[in-house]
PDB file of N, CA and C in Angstrom:
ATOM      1  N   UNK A   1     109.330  87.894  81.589  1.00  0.00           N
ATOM      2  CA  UNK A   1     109.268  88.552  82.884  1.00  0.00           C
ATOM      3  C   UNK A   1     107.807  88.615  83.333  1.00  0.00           C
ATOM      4  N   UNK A   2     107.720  87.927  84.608  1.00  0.00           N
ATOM      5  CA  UNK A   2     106.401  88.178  85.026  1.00  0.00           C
ATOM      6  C   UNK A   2     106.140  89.905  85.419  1.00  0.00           C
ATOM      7  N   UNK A   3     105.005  89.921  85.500  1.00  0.00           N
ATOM      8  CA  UNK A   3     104.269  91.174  85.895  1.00  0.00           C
ATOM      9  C   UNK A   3     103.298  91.186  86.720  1.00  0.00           C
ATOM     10  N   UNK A   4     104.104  91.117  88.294  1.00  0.00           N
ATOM     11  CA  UNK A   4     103.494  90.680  89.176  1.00  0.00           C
ATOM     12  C   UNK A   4     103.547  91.478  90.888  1.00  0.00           C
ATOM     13  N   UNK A   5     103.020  91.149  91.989  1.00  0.00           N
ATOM     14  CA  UNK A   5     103.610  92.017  92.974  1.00  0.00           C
ATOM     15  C   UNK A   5     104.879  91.228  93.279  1.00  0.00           C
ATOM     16  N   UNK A   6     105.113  90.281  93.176  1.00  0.00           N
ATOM     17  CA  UNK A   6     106.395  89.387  93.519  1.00  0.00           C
ATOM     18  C   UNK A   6     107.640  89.883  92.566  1.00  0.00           C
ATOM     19  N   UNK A   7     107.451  90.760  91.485  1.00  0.00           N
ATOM     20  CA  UNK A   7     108.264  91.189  90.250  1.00  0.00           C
ATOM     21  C   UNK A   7     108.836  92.779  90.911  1.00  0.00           C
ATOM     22  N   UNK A   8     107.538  93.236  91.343  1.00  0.00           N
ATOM     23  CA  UNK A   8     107.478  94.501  91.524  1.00  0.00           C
ATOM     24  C   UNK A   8     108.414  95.117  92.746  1.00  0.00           C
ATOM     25  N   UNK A   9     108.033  93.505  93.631  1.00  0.00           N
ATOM     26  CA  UNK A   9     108.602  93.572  95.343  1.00  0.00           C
ATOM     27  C   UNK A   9     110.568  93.545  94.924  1.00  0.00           C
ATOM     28  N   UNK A  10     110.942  92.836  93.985  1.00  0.00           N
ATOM     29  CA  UNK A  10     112.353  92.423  93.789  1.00  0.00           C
ATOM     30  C   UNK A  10     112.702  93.574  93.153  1.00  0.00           C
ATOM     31  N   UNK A  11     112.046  94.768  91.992  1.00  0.00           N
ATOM     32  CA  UNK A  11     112.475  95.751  91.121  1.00  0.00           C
ATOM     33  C   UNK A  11     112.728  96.740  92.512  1.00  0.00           C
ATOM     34  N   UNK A  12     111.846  96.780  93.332  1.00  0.00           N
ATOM     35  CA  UNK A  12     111.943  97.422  94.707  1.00  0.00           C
ATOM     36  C   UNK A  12     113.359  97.330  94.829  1.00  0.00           C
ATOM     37  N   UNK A  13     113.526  96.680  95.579  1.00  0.00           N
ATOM     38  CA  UNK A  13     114.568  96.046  96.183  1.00  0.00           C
ATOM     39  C   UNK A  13     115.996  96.029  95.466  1.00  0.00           C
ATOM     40  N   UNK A  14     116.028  96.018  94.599  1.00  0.00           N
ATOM     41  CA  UNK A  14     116.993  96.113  93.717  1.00  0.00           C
ATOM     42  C   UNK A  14     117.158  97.584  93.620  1.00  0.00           C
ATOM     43  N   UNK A  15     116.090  98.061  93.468  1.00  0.00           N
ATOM     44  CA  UNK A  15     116.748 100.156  93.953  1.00  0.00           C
ATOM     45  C   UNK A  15     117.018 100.491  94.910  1.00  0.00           C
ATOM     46  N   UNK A  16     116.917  99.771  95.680  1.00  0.00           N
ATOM     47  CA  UNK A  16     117.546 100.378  97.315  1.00  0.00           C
ATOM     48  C   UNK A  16     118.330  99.620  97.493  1.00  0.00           C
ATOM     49  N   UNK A  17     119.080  98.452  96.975  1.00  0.00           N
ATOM     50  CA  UNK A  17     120.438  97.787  96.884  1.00  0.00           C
ATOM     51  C   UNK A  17     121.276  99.028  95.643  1.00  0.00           C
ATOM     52  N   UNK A  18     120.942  99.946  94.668  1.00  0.00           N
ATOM     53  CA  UNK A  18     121.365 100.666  94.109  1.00  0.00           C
ATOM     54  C   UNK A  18     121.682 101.748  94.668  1.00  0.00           C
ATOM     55  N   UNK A  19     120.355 102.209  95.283  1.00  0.00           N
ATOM     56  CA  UNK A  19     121.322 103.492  96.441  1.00  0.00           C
ATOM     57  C   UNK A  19     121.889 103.597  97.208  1.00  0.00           C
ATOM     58  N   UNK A  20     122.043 102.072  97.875  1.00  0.00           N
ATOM     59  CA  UNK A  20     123.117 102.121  99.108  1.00  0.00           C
ATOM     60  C   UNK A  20     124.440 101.818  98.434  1.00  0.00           C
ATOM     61  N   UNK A  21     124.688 101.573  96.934  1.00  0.00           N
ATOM     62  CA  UNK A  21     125.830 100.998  96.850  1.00  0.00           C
ATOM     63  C   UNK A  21     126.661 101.963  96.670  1.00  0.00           C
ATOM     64  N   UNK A  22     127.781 101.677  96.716  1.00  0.00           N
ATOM     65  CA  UNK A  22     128.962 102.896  97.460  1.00  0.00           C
ATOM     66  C   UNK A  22     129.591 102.964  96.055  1.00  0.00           C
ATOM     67  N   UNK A  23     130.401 101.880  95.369  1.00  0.00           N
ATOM     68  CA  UNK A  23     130.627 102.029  93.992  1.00  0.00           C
ATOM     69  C   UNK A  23     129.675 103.035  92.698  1.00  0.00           C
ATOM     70  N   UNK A  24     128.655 102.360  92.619  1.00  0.00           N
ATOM     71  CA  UNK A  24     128.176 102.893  91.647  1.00  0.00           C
ATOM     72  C   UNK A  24     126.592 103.294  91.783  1.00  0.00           C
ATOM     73  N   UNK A  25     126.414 104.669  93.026  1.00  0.00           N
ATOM     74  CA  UNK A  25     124.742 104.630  93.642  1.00  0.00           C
ATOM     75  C   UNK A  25     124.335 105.191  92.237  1.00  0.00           C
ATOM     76  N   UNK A  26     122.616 104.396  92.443  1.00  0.00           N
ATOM     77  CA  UNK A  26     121.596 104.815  91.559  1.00  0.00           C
ATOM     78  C   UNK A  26     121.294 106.196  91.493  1.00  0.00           C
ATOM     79  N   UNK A  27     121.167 107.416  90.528  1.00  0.00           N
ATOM     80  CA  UNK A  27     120.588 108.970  90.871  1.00  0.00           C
ATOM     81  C   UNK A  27     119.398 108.980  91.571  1.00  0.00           C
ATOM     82  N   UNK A  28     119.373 109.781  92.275  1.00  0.00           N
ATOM     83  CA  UNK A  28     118.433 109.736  93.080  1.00  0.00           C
ATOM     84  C   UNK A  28     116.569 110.094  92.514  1.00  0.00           C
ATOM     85  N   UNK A  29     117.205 110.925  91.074  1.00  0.00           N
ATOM     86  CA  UNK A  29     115.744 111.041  90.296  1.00  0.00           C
ATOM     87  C   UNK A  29     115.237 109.762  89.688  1.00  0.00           C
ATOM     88  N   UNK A  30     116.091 109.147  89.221  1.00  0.00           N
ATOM     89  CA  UNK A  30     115.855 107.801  88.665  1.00  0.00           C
ATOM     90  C   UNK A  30     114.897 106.722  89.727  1.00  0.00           C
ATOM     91  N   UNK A  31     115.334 106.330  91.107  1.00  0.00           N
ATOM     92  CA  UNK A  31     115.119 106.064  92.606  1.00  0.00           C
ATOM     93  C   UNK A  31     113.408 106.521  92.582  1.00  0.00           C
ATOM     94  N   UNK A  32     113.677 108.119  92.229  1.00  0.00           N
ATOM     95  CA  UNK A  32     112.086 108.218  92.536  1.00  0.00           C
ATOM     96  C   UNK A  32     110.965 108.307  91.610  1.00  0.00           C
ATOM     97  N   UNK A  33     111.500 108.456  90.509  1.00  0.00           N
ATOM     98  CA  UNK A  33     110.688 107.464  89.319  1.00  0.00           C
ATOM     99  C   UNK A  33     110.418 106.267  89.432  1.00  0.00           C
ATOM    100  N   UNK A  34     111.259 105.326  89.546  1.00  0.00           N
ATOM    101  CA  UNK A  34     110.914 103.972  90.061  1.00  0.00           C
ATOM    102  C   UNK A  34     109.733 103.904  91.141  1.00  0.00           C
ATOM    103  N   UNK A  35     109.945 104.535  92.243  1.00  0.00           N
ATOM    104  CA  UNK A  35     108.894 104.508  93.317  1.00  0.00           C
ATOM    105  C   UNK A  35     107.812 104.871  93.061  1.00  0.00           C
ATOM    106  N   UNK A  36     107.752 106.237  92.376  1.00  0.00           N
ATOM    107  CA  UNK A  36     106.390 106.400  91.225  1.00  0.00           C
ATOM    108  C   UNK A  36     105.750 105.180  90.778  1.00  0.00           C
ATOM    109  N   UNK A  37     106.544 104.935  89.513  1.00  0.00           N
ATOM    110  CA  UNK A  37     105.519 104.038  88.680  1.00  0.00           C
ATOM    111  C   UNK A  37     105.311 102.940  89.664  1.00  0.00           C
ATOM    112  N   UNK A  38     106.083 102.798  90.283  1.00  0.00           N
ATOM    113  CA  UNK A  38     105.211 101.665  91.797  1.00  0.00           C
ATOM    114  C   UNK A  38     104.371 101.769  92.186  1.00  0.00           C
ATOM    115  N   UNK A  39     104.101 102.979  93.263  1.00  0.00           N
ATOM    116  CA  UNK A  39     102.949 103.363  93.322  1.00  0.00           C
ATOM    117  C   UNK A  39     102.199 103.418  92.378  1.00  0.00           C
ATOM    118  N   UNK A  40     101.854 103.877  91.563  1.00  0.00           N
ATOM    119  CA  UNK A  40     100.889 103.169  90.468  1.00  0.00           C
ATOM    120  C   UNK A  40     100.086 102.379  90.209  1.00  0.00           C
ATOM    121  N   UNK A  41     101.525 101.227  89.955  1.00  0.00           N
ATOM    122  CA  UNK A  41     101.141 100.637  90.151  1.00  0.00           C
ATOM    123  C   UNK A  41     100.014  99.536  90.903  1.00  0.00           C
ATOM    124  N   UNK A  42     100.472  99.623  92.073  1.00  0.00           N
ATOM    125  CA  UNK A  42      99.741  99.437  93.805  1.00  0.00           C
ATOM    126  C   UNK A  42      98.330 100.329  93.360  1.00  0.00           C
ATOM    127  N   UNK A  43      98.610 101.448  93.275  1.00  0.00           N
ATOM    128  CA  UNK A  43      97.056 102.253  93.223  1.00  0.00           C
ATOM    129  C   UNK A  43      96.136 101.127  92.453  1.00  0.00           C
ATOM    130  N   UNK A  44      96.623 100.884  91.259  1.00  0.00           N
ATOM    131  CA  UNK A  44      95.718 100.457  90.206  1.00  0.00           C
ATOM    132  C   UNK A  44      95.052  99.081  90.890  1.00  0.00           C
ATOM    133  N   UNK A  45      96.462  98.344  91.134  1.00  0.00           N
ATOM    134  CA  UNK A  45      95.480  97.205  91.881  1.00  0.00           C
ATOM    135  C   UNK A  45      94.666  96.833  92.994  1.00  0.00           C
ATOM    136  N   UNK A  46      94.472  98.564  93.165  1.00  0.00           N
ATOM    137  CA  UNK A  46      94.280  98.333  95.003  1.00  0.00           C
ATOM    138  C   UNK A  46      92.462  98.877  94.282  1.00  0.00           C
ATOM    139  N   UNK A  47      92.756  99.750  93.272  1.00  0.00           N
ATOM    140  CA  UNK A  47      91.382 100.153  92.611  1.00  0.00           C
ATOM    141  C   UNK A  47      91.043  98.520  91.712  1.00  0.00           C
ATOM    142  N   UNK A  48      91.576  97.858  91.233  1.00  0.00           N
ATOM    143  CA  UNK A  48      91.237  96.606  91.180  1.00  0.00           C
ATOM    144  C   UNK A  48      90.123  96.050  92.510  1.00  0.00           C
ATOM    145  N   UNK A  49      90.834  95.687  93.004  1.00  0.00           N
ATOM    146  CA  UNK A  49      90.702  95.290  94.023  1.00  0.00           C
ATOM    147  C   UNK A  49      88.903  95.503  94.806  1.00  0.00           C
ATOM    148  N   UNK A  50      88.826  97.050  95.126  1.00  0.00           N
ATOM    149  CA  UNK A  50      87.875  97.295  95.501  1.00  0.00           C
ATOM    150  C   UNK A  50      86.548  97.353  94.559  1.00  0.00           C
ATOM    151  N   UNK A  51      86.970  97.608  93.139  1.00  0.00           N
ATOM    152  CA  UNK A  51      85.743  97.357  92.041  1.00  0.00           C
ATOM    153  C   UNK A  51      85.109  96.191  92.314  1.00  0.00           C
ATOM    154  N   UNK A  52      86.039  94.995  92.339  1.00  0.00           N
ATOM    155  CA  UNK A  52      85.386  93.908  92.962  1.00  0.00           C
ATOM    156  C   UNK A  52      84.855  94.081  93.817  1.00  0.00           C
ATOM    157  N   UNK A  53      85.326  94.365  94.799  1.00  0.00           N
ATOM    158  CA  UNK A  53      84.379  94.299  96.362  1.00  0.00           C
ATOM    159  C   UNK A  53      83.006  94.900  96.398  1.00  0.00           C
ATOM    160  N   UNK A  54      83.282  95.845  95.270  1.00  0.00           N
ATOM    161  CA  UNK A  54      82.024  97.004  95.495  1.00  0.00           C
ATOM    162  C   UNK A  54      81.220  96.465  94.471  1.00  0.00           C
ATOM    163  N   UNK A  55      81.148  95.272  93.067  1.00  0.00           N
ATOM    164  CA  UNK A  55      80.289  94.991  92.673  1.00  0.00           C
ATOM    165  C   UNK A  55      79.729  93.640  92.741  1.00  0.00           C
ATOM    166  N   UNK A  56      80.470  93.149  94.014  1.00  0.00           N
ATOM    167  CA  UNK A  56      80.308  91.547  94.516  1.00  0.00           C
ATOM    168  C   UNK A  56      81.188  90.565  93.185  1.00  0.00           C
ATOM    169  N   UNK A  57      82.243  90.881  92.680  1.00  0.00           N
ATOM    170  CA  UNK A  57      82.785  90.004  91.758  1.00  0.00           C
ATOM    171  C   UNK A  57      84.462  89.686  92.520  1.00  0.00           C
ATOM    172  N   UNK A  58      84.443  88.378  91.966  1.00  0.00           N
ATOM    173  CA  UNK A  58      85.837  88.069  92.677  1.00  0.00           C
ATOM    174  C   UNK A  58      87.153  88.811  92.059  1.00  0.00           C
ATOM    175  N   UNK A  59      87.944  88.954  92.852  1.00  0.00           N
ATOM    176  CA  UNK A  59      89.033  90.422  92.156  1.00  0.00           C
ATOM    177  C   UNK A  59      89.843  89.342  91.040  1.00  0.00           C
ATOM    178  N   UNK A  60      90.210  89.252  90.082  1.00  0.00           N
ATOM    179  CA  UNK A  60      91.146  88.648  89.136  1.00  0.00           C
ATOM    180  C   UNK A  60      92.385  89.547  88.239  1.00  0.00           C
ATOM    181  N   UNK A  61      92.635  90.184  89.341  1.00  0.00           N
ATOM    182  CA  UNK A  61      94.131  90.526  88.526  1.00  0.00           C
ATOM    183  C   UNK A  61      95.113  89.684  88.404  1.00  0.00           C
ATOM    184  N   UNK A  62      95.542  89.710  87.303  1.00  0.00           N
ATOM    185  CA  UNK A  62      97.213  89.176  86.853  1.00  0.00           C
ATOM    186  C   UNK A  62      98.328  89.642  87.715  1.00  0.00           C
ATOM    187  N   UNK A  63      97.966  90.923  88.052  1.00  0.00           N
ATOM    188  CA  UNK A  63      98.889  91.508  89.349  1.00  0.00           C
ATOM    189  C   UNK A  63      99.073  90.807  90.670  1.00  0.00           C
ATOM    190  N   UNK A  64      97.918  90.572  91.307  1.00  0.00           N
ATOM    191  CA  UNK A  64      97.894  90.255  92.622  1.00  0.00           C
ATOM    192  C   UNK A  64      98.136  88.280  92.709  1.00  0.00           C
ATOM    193  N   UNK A  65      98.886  87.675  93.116  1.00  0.00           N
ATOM    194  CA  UNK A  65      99.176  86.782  93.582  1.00  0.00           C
ATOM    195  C   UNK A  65      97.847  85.762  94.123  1.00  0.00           C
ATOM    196  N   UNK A  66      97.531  84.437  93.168  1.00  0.00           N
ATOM    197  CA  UNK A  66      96.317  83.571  93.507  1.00  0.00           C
ATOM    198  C   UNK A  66      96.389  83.209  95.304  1.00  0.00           C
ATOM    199  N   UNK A  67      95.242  82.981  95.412  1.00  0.00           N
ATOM    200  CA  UNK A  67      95.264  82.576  97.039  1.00  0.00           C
ATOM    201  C   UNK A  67      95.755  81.084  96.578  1.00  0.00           C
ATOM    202  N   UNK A  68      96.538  80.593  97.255  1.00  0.00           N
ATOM    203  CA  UNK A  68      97.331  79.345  97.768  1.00  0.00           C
ATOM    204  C   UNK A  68      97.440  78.709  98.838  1.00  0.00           C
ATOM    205  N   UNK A  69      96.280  77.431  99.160  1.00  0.00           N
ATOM    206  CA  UNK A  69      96.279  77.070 100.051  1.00  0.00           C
ATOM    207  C   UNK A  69      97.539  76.557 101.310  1.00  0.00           C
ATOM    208  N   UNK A  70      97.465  76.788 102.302  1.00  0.00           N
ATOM    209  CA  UNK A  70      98.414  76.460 103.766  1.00  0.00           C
ATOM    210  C   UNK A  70      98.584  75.390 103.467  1.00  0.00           C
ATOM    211  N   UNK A  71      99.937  74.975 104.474  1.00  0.00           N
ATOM    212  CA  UNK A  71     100.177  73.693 104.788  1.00  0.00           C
ATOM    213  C   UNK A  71      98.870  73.104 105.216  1.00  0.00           C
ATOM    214  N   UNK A  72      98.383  73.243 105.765  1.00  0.00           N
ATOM    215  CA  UNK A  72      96.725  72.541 106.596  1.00  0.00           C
ATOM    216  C   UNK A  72      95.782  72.759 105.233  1.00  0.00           C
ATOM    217  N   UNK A  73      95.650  73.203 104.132  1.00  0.00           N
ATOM    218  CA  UNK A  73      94.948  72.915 103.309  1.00  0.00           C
ATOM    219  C   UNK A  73      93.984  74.074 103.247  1.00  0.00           C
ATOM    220  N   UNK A  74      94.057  75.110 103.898  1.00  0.00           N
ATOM    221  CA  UNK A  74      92.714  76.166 104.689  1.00  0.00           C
ATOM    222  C   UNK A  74      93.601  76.718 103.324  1.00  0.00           C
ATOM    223  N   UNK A  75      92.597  78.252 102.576  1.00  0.00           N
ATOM    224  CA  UNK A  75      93.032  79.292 102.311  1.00  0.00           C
ATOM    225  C   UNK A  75      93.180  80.329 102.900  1.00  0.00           C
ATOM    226  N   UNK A  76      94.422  81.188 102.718  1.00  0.00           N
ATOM    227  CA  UNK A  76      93.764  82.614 103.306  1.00  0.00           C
ATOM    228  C   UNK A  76      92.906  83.496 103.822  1.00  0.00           C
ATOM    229  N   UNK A  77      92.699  83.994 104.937  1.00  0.00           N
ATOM    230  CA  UNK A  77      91.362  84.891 105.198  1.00  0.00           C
ATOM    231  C   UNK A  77      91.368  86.018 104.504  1.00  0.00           C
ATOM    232  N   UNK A  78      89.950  86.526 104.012  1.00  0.00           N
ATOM    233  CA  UNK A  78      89.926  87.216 103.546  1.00  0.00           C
ATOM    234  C   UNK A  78      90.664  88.659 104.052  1.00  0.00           C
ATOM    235  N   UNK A  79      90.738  89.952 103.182  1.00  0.00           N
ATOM    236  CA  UNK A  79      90.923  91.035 103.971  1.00  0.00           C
ATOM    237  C   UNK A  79      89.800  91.518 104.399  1.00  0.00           C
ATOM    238  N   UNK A  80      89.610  92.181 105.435  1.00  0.00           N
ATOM    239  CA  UNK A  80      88.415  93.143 105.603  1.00  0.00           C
ATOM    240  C   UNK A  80      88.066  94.445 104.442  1.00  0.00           C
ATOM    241  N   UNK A  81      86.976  94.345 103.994  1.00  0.00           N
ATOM    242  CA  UNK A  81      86.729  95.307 102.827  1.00  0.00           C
ATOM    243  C   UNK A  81      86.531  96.819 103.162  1.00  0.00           C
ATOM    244  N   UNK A  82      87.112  97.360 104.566  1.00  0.00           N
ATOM    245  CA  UNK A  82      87.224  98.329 104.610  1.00  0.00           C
ATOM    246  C   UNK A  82      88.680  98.491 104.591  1.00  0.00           C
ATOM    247  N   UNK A  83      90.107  97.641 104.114  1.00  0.00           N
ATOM    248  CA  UNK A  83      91.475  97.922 104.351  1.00  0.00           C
ATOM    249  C   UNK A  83      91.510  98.021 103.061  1.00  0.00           C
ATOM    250  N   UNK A  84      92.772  98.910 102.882  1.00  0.00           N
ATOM    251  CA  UNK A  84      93.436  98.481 101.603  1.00  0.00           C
ATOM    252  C   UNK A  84      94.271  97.069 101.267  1.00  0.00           C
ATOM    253  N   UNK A  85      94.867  96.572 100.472  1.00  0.00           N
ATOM    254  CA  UNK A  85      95.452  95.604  99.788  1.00  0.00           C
ATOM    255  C   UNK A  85      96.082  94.949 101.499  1.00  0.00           C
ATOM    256  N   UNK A  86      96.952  95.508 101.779  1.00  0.00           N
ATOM    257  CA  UNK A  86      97.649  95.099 102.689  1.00  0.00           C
ATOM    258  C   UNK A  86      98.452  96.458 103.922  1.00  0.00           C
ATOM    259  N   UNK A  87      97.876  97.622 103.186  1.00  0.00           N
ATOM    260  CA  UNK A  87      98.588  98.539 103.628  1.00  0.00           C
ATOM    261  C   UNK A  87      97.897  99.072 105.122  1.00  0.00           C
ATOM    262  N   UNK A  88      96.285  98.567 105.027  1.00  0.00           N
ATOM    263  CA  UNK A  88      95.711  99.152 106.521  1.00  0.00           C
ATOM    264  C   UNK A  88      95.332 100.487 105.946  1.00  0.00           C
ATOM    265  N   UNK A  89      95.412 100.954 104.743  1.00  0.00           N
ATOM    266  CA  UNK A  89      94.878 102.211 104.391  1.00  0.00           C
ATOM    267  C   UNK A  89      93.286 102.153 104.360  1.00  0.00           C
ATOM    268  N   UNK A  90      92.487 103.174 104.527  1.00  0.00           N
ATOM    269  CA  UNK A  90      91.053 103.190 105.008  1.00  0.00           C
ATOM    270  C   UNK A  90      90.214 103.361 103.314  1.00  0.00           C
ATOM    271  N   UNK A  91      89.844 102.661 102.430  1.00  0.00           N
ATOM    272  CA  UNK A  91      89.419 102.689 101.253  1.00  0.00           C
ATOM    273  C   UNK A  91      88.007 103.392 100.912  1.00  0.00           C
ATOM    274  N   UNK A  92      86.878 103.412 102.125  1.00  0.00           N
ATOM    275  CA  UNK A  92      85.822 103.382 101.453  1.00  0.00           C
ATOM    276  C   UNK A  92      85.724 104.394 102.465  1.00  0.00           C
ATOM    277  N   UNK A  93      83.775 104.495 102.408  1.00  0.00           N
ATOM    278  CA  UNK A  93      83.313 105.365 103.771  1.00  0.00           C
ATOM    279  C   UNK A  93      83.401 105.103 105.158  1.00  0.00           C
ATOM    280  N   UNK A  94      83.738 106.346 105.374  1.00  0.00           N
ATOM    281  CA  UNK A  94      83.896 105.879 107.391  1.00  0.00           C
ATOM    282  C   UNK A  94      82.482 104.740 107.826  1.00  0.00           C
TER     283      UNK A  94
END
């Protein structure tokens, strides 16, 4: 099993296909344990994330997904180093 955001995004997803299901719903404490250690998760790599930024080193988590070049061959733009991961959350100083 990878251990990845692509792992993390489907364990998601798979609990909220559990609580909607009418047969046999997931408990709802269980639901928010899961979302916990998610978040957590996310925290950790989002503090990943910015260690890099903040000591000029390229971020290399096992977590976060390699940049993969486009059809056109370009990579990804960077994020702006005042966002979080992807969330638009405000990370550093105003």
């Amino acid at each position: 099993m990878a251990h990845d955001i692509k792992e993390l995004r489907k364990h998601l997803f798979e609990t909220i296909e559990g609580l909607k299901s009418t047969d046999k719903p997931m408990e709802i404490e269980r639901a928010k344990a899961i979302s916990q250690v998610a978040q957590t998760i996310i925290d950790s790599a989002r503090v990943e994330v910015k260690f890099a930024e903040l000591t000029g080193q390229e971020a290399q988590s096992e977590f976060l997904a390699e940049k993969k070049p486009r059809p056109n061959g370009q990579l990804p733009q960077e994020t702006p180093a005042h966002k979080g991961l992807s969330t638009g959350k405000h990370l550093g100083p105003s």
